[in-house]
Protein backbone atom coordinates (compact mmCIF):
# COMPACT_ATOMS: atom_id res chain seq x y z
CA UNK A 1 88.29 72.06 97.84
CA UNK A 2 90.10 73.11 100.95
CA UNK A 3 93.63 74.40 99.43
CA UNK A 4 96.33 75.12 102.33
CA UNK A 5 99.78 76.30 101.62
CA UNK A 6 101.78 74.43 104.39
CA UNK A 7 105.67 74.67 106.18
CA UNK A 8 107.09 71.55 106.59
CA UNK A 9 105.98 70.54 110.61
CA UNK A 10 102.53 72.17 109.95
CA UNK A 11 99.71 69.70 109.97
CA UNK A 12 96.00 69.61 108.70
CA UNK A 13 93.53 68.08 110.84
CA UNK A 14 90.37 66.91 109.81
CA UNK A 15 87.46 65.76 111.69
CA UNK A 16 89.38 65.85 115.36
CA UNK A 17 91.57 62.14 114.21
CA UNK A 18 92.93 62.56 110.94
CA UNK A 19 96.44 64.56 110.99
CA UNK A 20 97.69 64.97 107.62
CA UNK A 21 101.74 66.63 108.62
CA UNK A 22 104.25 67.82 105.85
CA UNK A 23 107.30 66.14 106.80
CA UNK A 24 109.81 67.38 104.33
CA UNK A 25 109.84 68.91 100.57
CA UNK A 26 112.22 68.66 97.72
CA UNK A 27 111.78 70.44 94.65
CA UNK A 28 108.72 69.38 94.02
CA UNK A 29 108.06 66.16 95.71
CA UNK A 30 106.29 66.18 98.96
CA UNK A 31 106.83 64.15 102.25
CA UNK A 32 103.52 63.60 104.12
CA UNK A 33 102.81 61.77 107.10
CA UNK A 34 99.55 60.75 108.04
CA UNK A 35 97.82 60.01 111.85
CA UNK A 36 94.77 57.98 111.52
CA UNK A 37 92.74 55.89 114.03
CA UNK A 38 93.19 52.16 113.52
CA UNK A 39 90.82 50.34 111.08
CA UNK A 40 91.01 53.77 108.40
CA UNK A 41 91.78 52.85 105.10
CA UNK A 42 94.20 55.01 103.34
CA UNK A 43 95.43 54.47 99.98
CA UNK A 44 97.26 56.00 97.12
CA UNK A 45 94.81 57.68 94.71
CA UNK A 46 96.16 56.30 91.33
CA UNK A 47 95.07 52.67 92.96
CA UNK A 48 91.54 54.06 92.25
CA UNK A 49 88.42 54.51 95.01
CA UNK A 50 88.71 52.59 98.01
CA UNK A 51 85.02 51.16 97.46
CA UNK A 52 85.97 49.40 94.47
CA UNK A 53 88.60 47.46 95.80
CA UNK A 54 89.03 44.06 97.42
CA UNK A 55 91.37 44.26 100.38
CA UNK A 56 92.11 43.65 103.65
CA UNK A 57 93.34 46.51 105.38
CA UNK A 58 96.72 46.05 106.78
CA UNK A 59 97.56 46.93 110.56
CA UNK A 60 98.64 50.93 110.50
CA UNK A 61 102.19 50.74 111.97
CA UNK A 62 102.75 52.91 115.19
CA UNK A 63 103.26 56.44 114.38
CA UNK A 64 103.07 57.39 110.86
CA UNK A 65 101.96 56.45 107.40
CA UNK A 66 104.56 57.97 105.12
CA UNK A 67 103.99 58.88 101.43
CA UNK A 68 105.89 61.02 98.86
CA UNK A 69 103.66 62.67 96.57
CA UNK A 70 104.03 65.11 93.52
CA UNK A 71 102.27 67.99 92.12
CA UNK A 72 98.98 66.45 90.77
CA UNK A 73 99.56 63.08 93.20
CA UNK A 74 96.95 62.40 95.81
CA UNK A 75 95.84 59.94 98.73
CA UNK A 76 92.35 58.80 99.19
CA UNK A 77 91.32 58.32 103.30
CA UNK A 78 88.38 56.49 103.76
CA UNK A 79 84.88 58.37 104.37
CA UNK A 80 85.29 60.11 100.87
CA UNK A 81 88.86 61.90 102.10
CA UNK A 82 90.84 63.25 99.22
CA UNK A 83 94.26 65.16 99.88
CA UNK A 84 96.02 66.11 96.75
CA UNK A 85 99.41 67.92 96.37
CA UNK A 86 99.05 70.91 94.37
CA UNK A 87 102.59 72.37 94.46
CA UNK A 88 105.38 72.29 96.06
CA UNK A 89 108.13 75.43 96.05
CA UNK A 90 110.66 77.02 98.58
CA UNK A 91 110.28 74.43 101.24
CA UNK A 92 106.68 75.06 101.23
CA UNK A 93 103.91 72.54 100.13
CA UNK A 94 100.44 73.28 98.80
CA UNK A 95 98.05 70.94 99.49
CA UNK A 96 94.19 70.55 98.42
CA UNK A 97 91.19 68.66 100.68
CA UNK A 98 88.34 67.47 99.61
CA UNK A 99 86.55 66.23 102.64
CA UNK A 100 82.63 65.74 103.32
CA UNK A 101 80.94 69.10 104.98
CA UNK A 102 80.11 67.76 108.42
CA UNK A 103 84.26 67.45 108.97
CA UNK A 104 85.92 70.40 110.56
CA UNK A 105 89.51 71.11 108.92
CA UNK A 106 91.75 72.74 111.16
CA UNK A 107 95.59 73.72 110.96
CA UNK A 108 98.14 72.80 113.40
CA UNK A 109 101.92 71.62 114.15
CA UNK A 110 103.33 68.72 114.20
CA UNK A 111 104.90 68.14 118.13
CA UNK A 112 108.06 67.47 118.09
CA UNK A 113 108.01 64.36 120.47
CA UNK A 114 105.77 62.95 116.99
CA UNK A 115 108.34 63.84 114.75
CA UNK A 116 111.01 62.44 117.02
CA UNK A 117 109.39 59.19 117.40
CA UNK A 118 108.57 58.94 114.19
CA UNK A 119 112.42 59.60 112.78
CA UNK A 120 113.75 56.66 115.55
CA UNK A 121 111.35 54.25 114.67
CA UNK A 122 112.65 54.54 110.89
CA UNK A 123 116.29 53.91 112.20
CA UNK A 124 114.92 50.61 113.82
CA UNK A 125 114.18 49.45 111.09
């Protein structure tokens, strides 16, 4: 597992289209957003795996998928994707990946246009 202790603003990237951003933190709940490319299931992990489930995936909204998350809480991406919350403490997150071997994981920050346009399309709303 991939463990990454992240600010809020800095992103994981996996694979070159997954973005995986800590948007805020609060004791020890976590605010993530996620980027990823249209047709990418993504689903909370205590739903269990994506393969057993009937569904038909819902349209991703622009901009962001949102979740809050505590320590122990994970999402499940599609392509055997895991992202798991480890801790949270001081404004600081730590998150786990499990991802498949040929992904690269690389660390980023979240632009702030992104974060912008993600914050006004919530007051639309």
């Amino acid at each position: 597992m991939y463990v990454q202790t992240t600010e809020i603003r800095q992103t994981i990237e996996i694979g070159g289209n997954i973005i995986i951003a800590v948007l805020g933190v609060r004791g020890s709940r976590v605010k993530l957003g996620l980027m990823v490319p249209d047709g990418i299931t993504v689903i909370r992990e205590e739903l269990g795996p994506i393969d057993d489930r009937p569904h038909n995936p819902h349209k991703k909204p622009e901009g962001m998928l949102v979740f809050t998350r505590e320590p122990g809480d994970g999402i499940l991406i599609e392509n055997g994707i895991l992202i798991k919350v480890i801790g949270a403490d001081r404004g600081r997150a730590k998150l786990g990946a499990e991802v498949p071997r040929d992904l690269k994981i690389t660390k980023g920050i979240l632009p702030e246009e992104t974060r912008e346009q993600n914050y006004s399309s919530k007051e639309r709303r």
